[in-house]
PDB file of N, CA and C in Angstrom:
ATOM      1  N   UNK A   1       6.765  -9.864   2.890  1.00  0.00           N
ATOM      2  CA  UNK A   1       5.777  -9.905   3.950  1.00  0.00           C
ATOM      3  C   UNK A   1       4.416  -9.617   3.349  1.00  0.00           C
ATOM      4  N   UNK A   2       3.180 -10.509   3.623  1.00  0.00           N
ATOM      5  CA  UNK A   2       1.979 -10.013   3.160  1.00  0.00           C
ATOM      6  C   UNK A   2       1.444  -9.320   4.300  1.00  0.00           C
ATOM      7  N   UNK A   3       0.397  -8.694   3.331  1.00  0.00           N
ATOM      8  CA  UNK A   3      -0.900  -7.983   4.285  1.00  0.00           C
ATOM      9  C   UNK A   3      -1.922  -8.749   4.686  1.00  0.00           C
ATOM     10  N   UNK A   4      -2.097  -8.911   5.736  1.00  0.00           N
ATOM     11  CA  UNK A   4      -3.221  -9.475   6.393  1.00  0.00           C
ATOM     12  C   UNK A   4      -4.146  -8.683   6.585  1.00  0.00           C
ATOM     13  N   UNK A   5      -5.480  -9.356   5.871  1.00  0.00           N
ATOM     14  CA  UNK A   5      -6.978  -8.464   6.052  1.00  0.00           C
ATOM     15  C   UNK A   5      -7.639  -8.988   7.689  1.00  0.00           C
ATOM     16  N   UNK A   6      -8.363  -8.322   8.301  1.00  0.00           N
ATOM     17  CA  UNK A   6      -9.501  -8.840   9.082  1.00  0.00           C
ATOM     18  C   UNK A   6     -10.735  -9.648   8.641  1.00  0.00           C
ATOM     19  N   UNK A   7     -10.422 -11.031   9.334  1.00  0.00           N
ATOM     20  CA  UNK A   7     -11.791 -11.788   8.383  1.00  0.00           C
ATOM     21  C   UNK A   7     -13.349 -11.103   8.727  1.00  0.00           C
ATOM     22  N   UNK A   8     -13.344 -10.517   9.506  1.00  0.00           N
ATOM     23  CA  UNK A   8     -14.811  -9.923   9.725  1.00  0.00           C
ATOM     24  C   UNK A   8     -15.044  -8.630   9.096  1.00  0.00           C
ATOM     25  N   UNK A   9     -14.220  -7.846   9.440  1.00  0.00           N
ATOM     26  CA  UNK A   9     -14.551  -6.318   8.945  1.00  0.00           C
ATOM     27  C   UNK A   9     -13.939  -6.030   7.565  1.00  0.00           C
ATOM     28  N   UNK A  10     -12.757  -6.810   7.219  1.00  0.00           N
ATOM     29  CA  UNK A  10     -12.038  -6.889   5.943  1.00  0.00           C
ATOM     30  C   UNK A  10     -11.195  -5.582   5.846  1.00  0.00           C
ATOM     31  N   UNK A  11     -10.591  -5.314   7.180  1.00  0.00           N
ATOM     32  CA  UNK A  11      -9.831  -3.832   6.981  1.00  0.00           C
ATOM     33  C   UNK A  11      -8.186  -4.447   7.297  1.00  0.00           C
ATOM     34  N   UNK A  12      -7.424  -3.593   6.856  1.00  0.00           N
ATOM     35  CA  UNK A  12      -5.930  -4.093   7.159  1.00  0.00           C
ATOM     36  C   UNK A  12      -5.658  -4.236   8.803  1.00  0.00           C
ATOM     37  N   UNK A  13      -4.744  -5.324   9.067  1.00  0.00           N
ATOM     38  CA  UNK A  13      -4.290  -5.638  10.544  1.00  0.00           C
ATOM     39  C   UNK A  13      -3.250  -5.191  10.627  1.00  0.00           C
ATOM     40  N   UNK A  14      -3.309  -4.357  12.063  1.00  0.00           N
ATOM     41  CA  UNK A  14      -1.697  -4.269  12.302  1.00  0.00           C
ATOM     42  C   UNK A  14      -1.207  -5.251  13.073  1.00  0.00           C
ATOM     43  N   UNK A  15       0.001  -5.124  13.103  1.00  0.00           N
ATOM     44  CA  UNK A  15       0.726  -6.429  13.615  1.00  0.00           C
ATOM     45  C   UNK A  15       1.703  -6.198  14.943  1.00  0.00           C
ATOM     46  N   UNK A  16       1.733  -7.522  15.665  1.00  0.00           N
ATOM     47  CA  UNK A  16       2.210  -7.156  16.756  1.00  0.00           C
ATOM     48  C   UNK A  16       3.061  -8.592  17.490  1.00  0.00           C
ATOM     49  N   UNK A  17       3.796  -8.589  18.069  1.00  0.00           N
ATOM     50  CA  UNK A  17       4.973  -9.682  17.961  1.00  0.00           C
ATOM     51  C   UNK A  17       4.737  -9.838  19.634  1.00  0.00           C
ATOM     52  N   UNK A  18       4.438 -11.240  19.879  1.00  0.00           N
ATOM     53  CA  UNK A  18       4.460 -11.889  21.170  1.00  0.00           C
ATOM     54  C   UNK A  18       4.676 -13.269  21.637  1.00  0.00           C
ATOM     55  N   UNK A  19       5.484 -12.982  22.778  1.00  0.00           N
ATOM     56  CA  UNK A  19       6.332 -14.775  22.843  1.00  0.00           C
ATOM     57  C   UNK A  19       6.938 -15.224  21.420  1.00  0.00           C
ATOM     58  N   UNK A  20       7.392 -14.552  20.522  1.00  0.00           N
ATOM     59  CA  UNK A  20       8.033 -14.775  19.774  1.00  0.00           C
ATOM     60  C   UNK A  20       6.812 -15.613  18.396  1.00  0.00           C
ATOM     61  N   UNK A  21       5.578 -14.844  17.976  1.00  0.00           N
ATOM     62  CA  UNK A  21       4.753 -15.159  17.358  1.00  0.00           C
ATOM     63  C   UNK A  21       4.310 -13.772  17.079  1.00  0.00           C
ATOM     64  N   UNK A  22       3.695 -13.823  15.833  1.00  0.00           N
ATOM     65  CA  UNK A  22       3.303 -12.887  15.068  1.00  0.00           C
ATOM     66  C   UNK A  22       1.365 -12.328  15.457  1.00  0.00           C
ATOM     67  N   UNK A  23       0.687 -11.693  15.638  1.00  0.00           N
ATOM     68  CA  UNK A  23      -0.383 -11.418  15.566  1.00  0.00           C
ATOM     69  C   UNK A  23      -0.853 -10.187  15.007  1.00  0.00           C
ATOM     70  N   UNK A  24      -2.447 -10.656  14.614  1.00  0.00           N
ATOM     71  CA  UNK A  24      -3.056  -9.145  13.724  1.00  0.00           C
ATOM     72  C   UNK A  24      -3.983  -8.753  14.956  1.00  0.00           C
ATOM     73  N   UNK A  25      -3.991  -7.537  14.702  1.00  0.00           N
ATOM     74  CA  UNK A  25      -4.972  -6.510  15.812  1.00  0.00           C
ATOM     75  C   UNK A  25      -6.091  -5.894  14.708  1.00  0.00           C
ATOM     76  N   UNK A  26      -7.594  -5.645  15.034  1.00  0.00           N
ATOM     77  CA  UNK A  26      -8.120  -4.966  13.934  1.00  0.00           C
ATOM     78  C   UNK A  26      -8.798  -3.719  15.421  1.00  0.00           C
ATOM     79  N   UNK A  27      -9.047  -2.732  14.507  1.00  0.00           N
ATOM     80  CA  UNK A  27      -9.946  -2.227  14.735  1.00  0.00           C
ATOM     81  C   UNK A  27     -11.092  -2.479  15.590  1.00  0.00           C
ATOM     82  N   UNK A  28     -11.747  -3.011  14.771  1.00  0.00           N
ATOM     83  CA  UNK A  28     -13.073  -4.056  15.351  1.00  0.00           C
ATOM     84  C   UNK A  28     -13.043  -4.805  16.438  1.00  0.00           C
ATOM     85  N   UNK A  29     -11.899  -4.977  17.070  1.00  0.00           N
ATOM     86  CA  UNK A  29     -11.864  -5.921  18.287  1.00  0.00           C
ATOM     87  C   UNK A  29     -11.193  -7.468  18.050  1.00  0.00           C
ATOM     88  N   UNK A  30     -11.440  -7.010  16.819  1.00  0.00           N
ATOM     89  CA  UNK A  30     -10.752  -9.156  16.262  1.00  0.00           C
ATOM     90  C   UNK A  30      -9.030  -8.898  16.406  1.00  0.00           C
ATOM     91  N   UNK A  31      -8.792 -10.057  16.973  1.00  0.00           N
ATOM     92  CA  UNK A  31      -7.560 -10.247  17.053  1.00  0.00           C
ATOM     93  C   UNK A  31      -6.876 -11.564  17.232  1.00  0.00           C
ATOM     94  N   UNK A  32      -5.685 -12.205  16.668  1.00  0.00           N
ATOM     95  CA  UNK A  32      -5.385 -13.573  16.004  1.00  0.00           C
ATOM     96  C   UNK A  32      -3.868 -13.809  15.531  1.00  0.00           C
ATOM     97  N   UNK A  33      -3.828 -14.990  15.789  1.00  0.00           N
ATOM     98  CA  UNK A  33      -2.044 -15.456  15.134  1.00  0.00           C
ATOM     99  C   UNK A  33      -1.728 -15.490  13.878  1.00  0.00           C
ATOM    100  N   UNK A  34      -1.095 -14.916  13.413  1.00  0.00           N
ATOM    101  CA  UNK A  34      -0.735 -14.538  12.009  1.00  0.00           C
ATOM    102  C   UNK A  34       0.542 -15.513  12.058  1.00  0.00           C
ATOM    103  N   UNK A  35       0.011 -16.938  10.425  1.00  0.00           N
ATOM    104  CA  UNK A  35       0.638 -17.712  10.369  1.00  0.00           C
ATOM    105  C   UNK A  35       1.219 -17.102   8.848  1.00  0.00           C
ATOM    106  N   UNK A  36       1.529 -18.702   8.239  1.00  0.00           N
ATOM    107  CA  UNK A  36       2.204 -17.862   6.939  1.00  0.00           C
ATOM    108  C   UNK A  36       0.269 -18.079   6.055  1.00  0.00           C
ATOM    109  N   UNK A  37      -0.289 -18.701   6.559  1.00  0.00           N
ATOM    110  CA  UNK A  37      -1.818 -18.507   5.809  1.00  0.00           C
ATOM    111  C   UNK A  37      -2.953 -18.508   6.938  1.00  0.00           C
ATOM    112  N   UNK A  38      -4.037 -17.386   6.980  1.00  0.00           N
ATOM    113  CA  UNK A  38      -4.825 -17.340   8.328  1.00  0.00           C
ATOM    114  C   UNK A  38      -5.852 -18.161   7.819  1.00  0.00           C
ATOM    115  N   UNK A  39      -7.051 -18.629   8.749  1.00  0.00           N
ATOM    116  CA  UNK A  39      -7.759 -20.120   8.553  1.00  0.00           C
ATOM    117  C   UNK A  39      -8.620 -19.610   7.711  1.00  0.00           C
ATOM    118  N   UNK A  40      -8.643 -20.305   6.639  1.00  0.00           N
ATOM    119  CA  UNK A  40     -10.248 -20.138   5.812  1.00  0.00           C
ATOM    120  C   UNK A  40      -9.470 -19.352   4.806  1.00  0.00           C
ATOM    121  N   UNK A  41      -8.232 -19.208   4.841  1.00  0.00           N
ATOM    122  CA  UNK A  41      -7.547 -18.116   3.431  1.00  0.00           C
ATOM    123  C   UNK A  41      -7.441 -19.473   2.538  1.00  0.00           C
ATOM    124  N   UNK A  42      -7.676 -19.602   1.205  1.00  0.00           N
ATOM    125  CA  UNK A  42      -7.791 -20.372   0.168  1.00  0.00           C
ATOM    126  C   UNK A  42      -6.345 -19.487  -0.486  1.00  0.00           C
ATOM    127  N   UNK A  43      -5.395 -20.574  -0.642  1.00  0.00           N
ATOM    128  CA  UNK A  43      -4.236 -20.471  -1.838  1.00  0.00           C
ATOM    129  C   UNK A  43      -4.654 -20.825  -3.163  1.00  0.00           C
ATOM    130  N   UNK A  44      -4.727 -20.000  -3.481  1.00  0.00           N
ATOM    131  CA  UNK A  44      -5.151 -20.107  -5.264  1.00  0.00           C
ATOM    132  C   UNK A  44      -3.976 -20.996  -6.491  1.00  0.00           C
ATOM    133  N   UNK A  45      -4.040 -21.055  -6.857  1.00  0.00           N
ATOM    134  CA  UNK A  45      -3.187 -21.698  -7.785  1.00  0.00           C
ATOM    135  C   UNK A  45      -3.180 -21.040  -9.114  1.00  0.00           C
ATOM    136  N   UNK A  46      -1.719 -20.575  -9.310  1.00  0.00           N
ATOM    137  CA  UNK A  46      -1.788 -19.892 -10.947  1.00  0.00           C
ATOM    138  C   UNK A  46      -2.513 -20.338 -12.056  1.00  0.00           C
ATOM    139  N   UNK A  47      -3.064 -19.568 -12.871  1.00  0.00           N
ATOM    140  CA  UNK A  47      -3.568 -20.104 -13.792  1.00  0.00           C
ATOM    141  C   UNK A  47      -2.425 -20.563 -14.776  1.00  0.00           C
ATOM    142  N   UNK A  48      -3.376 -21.292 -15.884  1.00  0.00           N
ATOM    143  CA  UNK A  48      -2.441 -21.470 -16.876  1.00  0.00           C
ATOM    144  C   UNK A  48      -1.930 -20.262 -18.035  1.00  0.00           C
ATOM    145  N   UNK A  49      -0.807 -19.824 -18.280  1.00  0.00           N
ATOM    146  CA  UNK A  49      -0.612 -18.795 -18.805  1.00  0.00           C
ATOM    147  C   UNK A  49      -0.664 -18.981 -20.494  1.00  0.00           C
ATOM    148  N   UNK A  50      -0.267 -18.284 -21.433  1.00  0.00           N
ATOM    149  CA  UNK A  50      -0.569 -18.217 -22.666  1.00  0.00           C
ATOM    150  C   UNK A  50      -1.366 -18.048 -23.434  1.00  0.00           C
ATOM    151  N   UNK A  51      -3.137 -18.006 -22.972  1.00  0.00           N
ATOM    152  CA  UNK A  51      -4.248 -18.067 -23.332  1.00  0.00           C
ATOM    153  C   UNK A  51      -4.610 -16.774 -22.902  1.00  0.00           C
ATOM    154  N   UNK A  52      -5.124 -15.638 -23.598  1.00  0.00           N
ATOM    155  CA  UNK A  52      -5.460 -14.849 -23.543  1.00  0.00           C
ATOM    156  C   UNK A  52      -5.175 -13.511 -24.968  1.00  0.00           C
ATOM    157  N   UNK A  53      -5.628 -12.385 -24.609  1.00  0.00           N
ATOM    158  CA  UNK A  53      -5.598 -11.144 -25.504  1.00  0.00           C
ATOM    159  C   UNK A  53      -4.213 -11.422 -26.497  1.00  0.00           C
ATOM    160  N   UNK A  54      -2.914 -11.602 -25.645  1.00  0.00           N
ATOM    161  CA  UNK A  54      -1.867 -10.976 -25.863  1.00  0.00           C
ATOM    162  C   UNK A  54      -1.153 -12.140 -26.908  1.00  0.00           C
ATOM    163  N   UNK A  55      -0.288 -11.418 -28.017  1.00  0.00           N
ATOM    164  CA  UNK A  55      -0.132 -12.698 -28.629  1.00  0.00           C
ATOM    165  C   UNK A  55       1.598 -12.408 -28.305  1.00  0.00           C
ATOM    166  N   UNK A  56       2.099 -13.027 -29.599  1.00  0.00           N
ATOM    167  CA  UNK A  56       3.365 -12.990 -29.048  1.00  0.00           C
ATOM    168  C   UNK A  56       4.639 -12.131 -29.245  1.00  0.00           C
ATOM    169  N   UNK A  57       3.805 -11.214 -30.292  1.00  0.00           N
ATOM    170  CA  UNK A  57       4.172 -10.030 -30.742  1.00  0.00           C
ATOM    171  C   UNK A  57       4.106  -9.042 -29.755  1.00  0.00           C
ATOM    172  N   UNK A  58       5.185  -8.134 -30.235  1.00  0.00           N
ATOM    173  CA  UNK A  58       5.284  -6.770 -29.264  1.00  0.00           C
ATOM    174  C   UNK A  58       4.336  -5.877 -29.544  1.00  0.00           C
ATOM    175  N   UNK A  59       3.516  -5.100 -28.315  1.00  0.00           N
ATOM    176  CA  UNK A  59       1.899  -4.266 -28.957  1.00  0.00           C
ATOM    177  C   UNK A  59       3.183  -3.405 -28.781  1.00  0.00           C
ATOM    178  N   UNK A  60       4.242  -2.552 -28.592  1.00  0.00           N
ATOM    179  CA  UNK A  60       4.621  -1.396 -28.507  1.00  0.00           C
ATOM    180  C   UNK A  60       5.556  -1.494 -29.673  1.00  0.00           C
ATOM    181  N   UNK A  61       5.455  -2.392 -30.799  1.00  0.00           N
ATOM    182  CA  UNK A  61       6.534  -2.159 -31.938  1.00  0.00           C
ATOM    183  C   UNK A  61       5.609  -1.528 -33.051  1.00  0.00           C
ATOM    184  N   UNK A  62       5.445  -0.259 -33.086  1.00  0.00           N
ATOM    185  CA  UNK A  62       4.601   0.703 -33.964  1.00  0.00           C
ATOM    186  C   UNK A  62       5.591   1.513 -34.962  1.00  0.00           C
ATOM    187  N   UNK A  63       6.917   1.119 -34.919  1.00  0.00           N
ATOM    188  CA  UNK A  63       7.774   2.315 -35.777  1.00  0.00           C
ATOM    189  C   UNK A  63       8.118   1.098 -36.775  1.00  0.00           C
ATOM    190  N   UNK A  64       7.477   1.730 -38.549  1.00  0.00           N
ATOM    191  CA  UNK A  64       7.991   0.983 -39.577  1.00  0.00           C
ATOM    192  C   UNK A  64       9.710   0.152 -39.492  1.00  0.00           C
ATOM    193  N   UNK A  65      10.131  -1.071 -39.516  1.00  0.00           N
ATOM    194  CA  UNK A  65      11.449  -0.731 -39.693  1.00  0.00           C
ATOM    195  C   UNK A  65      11.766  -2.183 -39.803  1.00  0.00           C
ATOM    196  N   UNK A  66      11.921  -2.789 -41.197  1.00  0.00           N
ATOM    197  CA  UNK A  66      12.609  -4.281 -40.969  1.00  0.00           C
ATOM    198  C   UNK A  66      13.057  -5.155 -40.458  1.00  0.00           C
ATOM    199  N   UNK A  67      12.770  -5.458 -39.886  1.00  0.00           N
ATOM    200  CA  UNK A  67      14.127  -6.754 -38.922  1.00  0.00           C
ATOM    201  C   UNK A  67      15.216  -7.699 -40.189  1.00  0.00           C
ATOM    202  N   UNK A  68      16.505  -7.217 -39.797  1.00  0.00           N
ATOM    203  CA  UNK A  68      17.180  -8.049 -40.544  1.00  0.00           C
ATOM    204  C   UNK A  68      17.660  -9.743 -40.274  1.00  0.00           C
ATOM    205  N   UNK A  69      16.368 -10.084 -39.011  1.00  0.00           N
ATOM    206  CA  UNK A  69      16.802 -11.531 -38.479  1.00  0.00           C
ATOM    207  C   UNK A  69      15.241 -11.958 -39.391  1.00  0.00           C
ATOM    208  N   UNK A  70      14.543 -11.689 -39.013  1.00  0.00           N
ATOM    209  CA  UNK A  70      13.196 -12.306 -39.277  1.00  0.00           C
ATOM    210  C   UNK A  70      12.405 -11.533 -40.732  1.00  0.00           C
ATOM    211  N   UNK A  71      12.916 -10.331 -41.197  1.00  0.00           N
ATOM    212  CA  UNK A  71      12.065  -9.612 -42.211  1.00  0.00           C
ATOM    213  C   UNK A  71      10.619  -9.128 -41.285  1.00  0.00           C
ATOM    214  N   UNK A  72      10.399  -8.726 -40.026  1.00  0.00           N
ATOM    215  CA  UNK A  72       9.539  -8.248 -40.059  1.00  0.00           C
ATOM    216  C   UNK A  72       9.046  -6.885 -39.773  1.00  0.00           C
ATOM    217  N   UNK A  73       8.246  -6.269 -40.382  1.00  0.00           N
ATOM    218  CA  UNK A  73       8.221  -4.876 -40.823  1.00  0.00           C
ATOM    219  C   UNK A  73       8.095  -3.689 -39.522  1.00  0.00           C
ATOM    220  N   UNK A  74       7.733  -4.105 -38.141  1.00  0.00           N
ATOM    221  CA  UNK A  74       7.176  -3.341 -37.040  1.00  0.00           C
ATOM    222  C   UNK A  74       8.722  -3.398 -35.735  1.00  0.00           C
ATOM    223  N   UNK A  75       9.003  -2.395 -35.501  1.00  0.00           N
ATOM    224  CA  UNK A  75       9.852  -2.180 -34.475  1.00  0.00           C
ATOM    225  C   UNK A  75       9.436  -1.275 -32.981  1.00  0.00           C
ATOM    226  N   UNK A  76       9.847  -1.575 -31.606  1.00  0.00           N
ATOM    227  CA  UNK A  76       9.769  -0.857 -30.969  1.00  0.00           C
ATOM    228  C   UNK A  76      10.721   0.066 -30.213  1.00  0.00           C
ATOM    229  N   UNK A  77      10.666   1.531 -30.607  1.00  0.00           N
ATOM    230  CA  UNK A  77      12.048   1.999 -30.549  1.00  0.00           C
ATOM    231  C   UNK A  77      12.036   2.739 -29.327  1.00  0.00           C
ATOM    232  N   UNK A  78      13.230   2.567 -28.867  1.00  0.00           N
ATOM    233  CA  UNK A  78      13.502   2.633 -27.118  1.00  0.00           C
ATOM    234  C   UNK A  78      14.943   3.282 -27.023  1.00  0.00           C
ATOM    235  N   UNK A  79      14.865   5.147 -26.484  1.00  0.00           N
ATOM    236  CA  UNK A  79      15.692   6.198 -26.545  1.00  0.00           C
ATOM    237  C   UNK A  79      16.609   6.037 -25.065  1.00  0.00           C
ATOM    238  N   UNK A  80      17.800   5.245 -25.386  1.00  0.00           N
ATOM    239  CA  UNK A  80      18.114   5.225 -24.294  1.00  0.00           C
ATOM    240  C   UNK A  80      19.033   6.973 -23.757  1.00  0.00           C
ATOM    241  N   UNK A  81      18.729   7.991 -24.647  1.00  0.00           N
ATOM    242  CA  UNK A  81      19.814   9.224 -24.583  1.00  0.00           C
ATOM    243  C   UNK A  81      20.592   9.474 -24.929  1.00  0.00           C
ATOM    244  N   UNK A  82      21.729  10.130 -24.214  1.00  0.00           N
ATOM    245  CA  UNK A  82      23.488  10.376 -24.865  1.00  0.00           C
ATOM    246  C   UNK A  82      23.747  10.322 -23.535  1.00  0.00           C
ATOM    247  N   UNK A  83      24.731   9.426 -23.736  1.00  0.00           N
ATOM    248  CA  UNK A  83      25.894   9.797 -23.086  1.00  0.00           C
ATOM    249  C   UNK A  83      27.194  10.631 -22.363  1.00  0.00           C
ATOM    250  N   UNK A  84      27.126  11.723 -23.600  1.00  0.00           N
ATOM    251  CA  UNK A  84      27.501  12.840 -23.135  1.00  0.00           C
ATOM    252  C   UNK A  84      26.963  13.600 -24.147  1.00  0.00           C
ATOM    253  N   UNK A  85      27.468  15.054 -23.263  1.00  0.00           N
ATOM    254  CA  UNK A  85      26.238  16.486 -23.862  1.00  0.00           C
ATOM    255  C   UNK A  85      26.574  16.798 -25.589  1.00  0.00           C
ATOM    256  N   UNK A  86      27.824  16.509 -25.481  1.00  0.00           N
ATOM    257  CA  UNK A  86      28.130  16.716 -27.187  1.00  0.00           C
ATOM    258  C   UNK A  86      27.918  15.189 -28.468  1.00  0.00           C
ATOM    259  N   UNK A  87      27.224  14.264 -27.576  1.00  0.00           N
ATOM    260  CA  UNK A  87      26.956  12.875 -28.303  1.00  0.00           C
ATOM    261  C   UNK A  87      25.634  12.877 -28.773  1.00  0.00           C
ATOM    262  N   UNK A  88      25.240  12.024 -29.968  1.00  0.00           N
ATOM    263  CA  UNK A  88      23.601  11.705 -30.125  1.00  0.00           C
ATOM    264  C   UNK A  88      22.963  11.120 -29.672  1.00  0.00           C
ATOM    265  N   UNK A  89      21.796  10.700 -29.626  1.00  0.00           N
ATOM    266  CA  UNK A  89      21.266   9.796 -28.603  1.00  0.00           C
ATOM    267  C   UNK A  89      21.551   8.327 -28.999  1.00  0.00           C
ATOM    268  N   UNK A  90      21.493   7.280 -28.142  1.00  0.00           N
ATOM    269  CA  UNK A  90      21.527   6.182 -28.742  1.00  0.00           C
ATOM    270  C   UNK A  90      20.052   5.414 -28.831  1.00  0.00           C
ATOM    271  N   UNK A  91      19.423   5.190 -29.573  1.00  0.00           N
ATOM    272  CA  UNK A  91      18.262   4.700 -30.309  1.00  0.00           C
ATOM    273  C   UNK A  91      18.658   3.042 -30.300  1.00  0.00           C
ATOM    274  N   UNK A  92      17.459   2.097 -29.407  1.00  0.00           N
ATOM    275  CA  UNK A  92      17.928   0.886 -29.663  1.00  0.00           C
ATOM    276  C   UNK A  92      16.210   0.120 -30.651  1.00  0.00           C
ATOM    277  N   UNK A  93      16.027  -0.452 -31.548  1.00  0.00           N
ATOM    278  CA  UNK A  93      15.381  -0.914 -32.360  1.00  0.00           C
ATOM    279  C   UNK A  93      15.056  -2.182 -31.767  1.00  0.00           C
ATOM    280  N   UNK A  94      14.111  -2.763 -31.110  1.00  0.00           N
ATOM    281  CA  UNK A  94      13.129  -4.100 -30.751  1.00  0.00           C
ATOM    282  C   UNK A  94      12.462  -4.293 -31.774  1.00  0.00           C
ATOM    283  N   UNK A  95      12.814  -5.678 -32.439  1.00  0.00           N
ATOM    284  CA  UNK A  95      11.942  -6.257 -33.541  1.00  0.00           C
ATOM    285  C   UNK A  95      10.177  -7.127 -32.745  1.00  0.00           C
ATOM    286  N   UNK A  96       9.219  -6.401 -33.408  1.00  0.00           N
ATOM    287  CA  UNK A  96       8.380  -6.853 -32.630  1.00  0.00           C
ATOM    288  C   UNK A  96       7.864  -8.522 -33.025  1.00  0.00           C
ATOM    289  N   UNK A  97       8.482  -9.196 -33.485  1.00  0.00           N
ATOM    290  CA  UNK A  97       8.101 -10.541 -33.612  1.00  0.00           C
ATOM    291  C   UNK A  97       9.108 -10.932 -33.113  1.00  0.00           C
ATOM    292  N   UNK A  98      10.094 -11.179 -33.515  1.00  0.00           N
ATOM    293  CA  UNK A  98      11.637 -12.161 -32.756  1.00  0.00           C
ATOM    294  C   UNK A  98      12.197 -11.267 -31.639  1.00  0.00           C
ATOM    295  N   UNK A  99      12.194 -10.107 -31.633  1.00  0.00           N
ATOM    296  CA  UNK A  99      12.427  -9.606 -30.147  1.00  0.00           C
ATOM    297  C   UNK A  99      14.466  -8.986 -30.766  1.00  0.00           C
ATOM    298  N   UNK A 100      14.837  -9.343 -31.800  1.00  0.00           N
ATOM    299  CA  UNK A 100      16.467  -8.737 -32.291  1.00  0.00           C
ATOM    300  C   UNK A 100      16.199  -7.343 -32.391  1.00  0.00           C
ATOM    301  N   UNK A 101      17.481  -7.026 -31.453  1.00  0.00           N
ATOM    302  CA  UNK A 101      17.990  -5.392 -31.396  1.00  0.00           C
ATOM    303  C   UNK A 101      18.665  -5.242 -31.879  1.00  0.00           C
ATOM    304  N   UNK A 102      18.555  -3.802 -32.741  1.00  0.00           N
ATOM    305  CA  UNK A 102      19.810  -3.403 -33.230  1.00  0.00           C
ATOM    306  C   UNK A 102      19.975  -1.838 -32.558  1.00  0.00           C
ATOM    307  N   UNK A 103      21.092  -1.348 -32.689  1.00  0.00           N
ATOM    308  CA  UNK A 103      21.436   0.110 -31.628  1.00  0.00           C
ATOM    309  C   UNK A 103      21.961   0.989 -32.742  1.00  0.00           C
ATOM    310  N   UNK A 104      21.466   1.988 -33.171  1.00  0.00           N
ATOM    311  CA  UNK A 104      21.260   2.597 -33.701  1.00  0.00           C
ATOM    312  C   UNK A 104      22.047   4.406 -33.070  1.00  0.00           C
ATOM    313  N   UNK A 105      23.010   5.208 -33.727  1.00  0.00           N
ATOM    314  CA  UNK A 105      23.255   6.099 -32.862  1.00  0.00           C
ATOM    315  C   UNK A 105      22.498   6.963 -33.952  1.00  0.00           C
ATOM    316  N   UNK A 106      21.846   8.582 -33.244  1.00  0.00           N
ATOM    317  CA  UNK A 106      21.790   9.501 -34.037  1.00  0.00           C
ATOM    318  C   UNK A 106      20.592   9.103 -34.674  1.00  0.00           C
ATOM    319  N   UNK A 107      19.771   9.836 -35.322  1.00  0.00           N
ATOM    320  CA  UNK A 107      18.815   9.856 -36.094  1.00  0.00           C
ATOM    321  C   UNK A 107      18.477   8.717 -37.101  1.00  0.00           C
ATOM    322  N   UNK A 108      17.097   8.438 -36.801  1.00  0.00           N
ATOM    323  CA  UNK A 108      16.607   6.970 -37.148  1.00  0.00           C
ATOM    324  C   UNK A 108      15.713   7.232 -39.049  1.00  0.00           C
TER     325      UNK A 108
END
């Protein structure tokens, strides 16, 4: 369900159900049929993705550690705990270029 703004005052509408139709109430006195888009709302269209800051590497693989799929030197290591109270933790290893895990128990 979205939130519907008030086109005049721009504050949230509450909503209210009649004859089996949806409407926003504001504050302000404005009040209107809440469709699945109210008039003058512009649907945007996603941009195109891939272009930007982020490349395709993991920014959170900061722990030295080989990848034995790809050779590459940066891992991101992710403590999933123990299992039980007398177990070690299990340590899982994200290669930050190809994305291969390896699971690791106990001290890295």
């Amino acid at each position: 369900m979205a939130i519907n703004f008030c086109p005049e005052c721009k504050s949230m509408l509450k909503l209210r159900k009649a004859h089996g139709k949806d409407y926003g109430v504001c504050d302000c006195g404005w009040y209107g049929e809440i469709g699945k888009t109210m008039a003058g709302e512009k649907i945007l269209k996603s941009s195109e993705t891939g272009s930007g800051a982020l490349s395709s590497e993991n920014t959170f693989a900061t722990f030295y550690h080989e990848c034995p799929k790809c050779h590459y030197g940066k891992a991101e290591v992710i403590d999933l705990g123990s299992q039980r109270s007398n177990e070690s933790s299990i340590i899982i290893l994200k290669c930050g270029k190809c994305g291969h895990a390896e699971r690791k128990s106990g001290a890295i």
